[in-house]
PDB file of N, CA and C in Angstrom:
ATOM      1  N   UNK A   1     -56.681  70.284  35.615  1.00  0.00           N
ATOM      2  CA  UNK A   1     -57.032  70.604  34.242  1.00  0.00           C
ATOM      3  C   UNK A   1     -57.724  69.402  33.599  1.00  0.00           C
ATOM      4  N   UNK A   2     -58.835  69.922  32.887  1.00  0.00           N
ATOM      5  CA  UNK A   2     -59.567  68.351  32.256  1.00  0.00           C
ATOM      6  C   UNK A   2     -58.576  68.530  30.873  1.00  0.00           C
ATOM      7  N   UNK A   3     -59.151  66.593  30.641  1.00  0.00           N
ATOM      8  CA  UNK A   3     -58.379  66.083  29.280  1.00  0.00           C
ATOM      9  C   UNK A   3     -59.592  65.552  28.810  1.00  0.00           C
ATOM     10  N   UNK A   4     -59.902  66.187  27.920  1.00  0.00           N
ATOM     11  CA  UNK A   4     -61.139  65.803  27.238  1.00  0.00           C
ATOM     12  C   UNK A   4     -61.529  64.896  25.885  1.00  0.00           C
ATOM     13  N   UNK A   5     -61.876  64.203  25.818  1.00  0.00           N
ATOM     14  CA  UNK A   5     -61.927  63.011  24.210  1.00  0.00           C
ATOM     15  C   UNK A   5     -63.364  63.369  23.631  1.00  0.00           C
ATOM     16  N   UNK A   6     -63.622  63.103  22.716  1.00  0.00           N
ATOM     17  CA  UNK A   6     -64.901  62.507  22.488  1.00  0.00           C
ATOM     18  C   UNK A   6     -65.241  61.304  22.561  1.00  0.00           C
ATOM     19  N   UNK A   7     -66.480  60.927  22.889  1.00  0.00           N
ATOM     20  CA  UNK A   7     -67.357  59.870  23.373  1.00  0.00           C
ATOM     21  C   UNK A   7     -66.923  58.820  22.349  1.00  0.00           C
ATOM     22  N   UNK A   8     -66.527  58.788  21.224  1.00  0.00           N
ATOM     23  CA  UNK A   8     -66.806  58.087  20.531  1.00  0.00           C
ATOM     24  C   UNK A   8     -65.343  57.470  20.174  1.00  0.00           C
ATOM     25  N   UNK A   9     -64.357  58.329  20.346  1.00  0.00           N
ATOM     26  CA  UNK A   9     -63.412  58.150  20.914  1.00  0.00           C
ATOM     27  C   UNK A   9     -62.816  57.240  21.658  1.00  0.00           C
ATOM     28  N   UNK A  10     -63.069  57.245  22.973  1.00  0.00           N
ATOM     29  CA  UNK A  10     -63.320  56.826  24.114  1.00  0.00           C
ATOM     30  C   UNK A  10     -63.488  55.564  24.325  1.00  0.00           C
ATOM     31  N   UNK A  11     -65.042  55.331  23.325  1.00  0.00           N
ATOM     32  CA  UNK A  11     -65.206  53.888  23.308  1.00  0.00           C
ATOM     33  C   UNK A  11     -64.469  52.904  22.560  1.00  0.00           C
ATOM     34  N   UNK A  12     -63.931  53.661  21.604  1.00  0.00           N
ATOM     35  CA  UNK A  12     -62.944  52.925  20.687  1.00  0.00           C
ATOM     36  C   UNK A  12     -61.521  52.573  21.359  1.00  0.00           C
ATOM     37  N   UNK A  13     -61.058  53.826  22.446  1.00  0.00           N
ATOM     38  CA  UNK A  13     -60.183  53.364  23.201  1.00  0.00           C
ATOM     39  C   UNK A  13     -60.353  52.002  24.222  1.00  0.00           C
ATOM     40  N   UNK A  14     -61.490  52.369  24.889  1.00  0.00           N
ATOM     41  CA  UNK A  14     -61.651  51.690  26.082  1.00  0.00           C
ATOM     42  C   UNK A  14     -62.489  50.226  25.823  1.00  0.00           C
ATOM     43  N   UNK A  15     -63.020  49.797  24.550  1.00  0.00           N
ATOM     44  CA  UNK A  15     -63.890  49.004  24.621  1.00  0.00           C
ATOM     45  C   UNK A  15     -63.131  47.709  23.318  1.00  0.00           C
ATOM     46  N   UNK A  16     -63.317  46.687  23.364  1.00  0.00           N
ATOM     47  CA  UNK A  16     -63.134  45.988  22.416  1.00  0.00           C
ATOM     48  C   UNK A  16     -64.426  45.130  22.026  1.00  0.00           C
ATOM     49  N   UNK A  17     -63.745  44.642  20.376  1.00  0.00           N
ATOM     50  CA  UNK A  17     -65.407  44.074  20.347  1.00  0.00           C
ATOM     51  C   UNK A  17     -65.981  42.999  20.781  1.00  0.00           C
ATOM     52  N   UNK A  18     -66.974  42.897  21.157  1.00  0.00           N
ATOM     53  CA  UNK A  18     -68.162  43.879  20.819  1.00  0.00           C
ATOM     54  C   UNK A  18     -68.513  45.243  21.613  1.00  0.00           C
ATOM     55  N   UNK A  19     -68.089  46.178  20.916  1.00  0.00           N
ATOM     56  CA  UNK A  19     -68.189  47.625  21.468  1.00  0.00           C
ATOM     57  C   UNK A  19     -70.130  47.352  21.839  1.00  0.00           C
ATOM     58  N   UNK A  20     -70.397  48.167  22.961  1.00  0.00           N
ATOM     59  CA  UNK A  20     -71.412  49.210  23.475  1.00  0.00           C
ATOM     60  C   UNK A  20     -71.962  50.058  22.186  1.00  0.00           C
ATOM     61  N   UNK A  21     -73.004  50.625  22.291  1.00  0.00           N
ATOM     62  CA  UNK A  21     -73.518  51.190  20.665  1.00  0.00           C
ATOM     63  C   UNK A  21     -73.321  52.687  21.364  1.00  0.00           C
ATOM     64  N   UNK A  22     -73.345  53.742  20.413  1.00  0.00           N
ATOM     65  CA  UNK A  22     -72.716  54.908  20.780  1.00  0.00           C
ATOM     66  C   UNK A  22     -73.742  55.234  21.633  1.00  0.00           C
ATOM     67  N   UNK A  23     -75.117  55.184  21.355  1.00  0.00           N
ATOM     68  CA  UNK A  23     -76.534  55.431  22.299  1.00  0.00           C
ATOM     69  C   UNK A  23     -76.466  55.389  23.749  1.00  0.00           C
ATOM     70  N   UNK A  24     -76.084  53.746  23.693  1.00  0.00           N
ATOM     71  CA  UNK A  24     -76.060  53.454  25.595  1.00  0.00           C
ATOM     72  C   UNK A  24     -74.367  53.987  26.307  1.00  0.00           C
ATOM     73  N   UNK A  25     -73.557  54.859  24.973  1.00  0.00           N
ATOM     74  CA  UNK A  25     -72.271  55.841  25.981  1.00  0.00           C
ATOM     75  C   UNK A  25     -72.726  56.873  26.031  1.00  0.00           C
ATOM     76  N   UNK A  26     -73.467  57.193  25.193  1.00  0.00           N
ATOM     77  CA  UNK A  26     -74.176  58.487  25.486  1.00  0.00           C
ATOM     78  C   UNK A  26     -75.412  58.755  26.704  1.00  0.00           C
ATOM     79  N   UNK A  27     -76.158  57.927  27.207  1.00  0.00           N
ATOM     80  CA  UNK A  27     -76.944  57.563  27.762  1.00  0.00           C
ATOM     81  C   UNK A  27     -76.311  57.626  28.965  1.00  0.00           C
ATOM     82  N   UNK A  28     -75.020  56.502  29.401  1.00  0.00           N
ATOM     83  CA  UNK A  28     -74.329  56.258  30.324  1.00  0.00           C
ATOM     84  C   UNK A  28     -73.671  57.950  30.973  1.00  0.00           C
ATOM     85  N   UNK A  29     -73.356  58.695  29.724  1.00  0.00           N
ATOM     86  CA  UNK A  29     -72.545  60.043  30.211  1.00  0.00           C
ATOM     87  C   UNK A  29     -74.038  60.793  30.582  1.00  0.00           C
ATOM     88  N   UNK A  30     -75.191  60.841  29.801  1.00  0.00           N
ATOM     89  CA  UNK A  30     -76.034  61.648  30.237  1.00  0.00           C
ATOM     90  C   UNK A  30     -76.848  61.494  32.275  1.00  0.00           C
ATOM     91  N   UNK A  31     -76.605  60.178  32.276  1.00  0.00           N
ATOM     92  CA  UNK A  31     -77.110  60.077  33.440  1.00  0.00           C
ATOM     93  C   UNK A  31     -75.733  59.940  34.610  1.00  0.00           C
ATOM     94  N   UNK A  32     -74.460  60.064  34.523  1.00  0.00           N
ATOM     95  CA  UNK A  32     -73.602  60.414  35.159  1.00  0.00           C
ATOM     96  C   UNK A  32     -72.417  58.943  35.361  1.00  0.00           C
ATOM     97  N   UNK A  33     -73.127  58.046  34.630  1.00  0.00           N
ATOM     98  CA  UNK A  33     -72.203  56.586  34.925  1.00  0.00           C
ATOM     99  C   UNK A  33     -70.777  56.854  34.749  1.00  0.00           C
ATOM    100  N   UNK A  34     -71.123  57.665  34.017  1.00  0.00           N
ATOM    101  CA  UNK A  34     -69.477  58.163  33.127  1.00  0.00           C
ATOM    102  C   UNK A  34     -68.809  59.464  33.371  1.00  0.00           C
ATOM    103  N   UNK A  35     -67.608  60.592  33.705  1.00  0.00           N
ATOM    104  CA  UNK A  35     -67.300  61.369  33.801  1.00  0.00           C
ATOM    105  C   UNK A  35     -67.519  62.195  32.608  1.00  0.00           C
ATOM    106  N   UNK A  36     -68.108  62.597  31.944  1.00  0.00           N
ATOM    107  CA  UNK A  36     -68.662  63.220  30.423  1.00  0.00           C
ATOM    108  C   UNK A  36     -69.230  64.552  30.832  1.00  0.00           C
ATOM    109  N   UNK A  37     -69.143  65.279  29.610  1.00  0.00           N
ATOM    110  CA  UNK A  37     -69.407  66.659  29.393  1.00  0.00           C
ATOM    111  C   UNK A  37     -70.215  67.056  28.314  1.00  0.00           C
ATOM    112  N   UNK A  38     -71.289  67.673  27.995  1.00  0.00           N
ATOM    113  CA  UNK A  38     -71.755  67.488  27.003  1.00  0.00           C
ATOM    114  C   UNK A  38     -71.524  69.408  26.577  1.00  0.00           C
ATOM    115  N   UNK A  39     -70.781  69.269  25.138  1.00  0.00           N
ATOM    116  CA  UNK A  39     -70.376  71.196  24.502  1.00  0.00           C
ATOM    117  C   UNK A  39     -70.992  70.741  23.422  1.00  0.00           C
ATOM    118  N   UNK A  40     -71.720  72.219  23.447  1.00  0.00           N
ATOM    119  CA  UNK A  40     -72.921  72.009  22.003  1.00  0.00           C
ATOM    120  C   UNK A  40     -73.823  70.431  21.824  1.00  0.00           C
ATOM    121  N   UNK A  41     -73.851  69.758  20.690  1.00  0.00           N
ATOM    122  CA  UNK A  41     -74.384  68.584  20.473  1.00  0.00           C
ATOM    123  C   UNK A  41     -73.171  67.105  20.923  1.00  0.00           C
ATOM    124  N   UNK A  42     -72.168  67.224  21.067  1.00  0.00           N
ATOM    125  CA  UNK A  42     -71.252  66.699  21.407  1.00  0.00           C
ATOM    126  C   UNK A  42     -70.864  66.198  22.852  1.00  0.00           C
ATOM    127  N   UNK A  43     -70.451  64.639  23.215  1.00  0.00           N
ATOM    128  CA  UNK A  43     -70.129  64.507  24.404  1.00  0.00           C
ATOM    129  C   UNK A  43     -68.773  64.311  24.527  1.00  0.00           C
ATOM    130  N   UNK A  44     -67.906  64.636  25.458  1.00  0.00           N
ATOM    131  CA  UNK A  44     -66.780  64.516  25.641  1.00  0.00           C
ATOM    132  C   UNK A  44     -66.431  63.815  27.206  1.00  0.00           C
ATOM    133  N   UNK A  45     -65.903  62.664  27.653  1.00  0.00           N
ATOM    134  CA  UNK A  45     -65.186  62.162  28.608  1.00  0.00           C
ATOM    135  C   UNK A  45     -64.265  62.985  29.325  1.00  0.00           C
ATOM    136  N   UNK A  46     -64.212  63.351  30.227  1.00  0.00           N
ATOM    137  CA  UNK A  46     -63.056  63.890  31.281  1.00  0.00           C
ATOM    138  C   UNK A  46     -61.950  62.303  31.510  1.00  0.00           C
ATOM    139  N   UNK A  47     -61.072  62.689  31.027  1.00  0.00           N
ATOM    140  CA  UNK A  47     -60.495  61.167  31.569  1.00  0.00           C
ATOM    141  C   UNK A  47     -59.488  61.162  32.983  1.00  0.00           C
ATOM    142  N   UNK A  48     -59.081  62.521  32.957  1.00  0.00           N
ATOM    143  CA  UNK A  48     -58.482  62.712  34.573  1.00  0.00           C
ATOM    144  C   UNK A  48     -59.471  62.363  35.916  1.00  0.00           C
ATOM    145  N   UNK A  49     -60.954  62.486  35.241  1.00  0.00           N
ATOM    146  CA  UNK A  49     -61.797  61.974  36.397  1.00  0.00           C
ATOM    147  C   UNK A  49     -62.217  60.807  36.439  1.00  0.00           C
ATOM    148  N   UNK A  50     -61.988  60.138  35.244  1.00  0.00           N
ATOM    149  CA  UNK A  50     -62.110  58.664  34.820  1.00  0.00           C
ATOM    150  C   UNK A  50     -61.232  57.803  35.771  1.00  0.00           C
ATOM    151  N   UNK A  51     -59.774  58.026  35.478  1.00  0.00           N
ATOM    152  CA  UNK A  51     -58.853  57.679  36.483  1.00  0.00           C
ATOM    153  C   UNK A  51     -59.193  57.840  37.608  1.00  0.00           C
ATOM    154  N   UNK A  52     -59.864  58.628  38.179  1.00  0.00           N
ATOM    155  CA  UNK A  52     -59.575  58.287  39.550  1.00  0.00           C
ATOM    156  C   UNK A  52     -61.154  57.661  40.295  1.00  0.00           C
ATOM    157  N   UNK A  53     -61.796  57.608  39.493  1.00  0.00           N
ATOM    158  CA  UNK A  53     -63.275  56.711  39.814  1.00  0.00           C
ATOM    159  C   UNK A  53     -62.850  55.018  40.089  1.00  0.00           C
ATOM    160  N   UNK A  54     -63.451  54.811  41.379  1.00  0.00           N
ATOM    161  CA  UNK A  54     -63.295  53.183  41.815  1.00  0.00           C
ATOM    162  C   UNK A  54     -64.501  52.486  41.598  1.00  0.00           C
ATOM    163  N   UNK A  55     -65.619  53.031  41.058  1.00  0.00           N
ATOM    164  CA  UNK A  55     -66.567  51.974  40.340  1.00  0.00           C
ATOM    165  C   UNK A  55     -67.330  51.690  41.927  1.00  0.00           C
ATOM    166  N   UNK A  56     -66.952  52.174  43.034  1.00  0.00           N
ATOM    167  CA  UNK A  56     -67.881  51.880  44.054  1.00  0.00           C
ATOM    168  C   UNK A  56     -68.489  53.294  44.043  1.00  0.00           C
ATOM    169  N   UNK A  57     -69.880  53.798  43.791  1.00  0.00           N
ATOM    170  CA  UNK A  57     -70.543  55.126  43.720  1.00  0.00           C
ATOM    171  C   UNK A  57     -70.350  55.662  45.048  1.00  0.00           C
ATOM    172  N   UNK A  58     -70.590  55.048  46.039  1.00  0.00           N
ATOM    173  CA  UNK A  58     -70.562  55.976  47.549  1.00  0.00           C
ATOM    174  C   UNK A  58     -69.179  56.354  47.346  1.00  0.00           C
ATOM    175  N   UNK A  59     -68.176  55.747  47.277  1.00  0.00           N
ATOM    176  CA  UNK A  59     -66.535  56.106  47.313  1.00  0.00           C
ATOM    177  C   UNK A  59     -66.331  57.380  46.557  1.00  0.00           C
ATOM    178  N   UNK A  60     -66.774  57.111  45.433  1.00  0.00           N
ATOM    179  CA  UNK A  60     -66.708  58.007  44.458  1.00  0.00           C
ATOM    180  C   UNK A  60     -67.308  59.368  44.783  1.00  0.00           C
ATOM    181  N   UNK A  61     -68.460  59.504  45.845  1.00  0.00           N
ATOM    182  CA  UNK A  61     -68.830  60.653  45.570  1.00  0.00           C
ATOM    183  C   UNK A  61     -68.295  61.692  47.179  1.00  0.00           C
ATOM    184  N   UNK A  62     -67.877  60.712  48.430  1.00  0.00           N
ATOM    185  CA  UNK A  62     -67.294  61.143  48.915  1.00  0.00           C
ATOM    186  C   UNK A  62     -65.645  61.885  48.649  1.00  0.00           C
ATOM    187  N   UNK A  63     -65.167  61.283  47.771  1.00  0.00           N
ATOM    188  CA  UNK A  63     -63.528  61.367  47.149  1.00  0.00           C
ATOM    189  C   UNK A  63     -63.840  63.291  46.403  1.00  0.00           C
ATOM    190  N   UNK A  64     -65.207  62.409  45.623  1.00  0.00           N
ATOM    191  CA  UNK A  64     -65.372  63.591  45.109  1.00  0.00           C
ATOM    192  C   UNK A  64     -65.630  65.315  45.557  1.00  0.00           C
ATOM    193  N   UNK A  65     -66.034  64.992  46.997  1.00  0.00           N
ATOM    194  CA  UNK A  65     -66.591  66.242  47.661  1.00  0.00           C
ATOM    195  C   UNK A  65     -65.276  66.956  48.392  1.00  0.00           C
TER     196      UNK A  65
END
């Protein structure tokens, strides 16, 4: 089951300052850096898939398949 936040959210959780500008999390979810969802105009983080991402992309996308 996803657990979903908003983006903006997210960064406020995960980031201290100096936060990232909302642009380059949005940017980051649009091109896939990030586990994100985009409903209507809005992005939202999956964070159950967050957790389990190791930041190495090949790892990640085998785990993933």
């Amino acid at each position: 089951m996803q657990k979903l936040i908003d983006l903006a959210t997210w960064r406020d959780k995960r980031f201290v300052d100096p936060k990232p500008s909302i642009r380059s999390c949005q940017f980051w979810a649009a091109n896939g850096y990030i586990p994100a969802v985009k409903r209507g105009r809005k992005w939202f983080v999956d964070l159950n898939k967050e957790e389990s991402m190791t930041g190495n992309e090949l790892v990640d996308q085998f785990l993933e398949a």
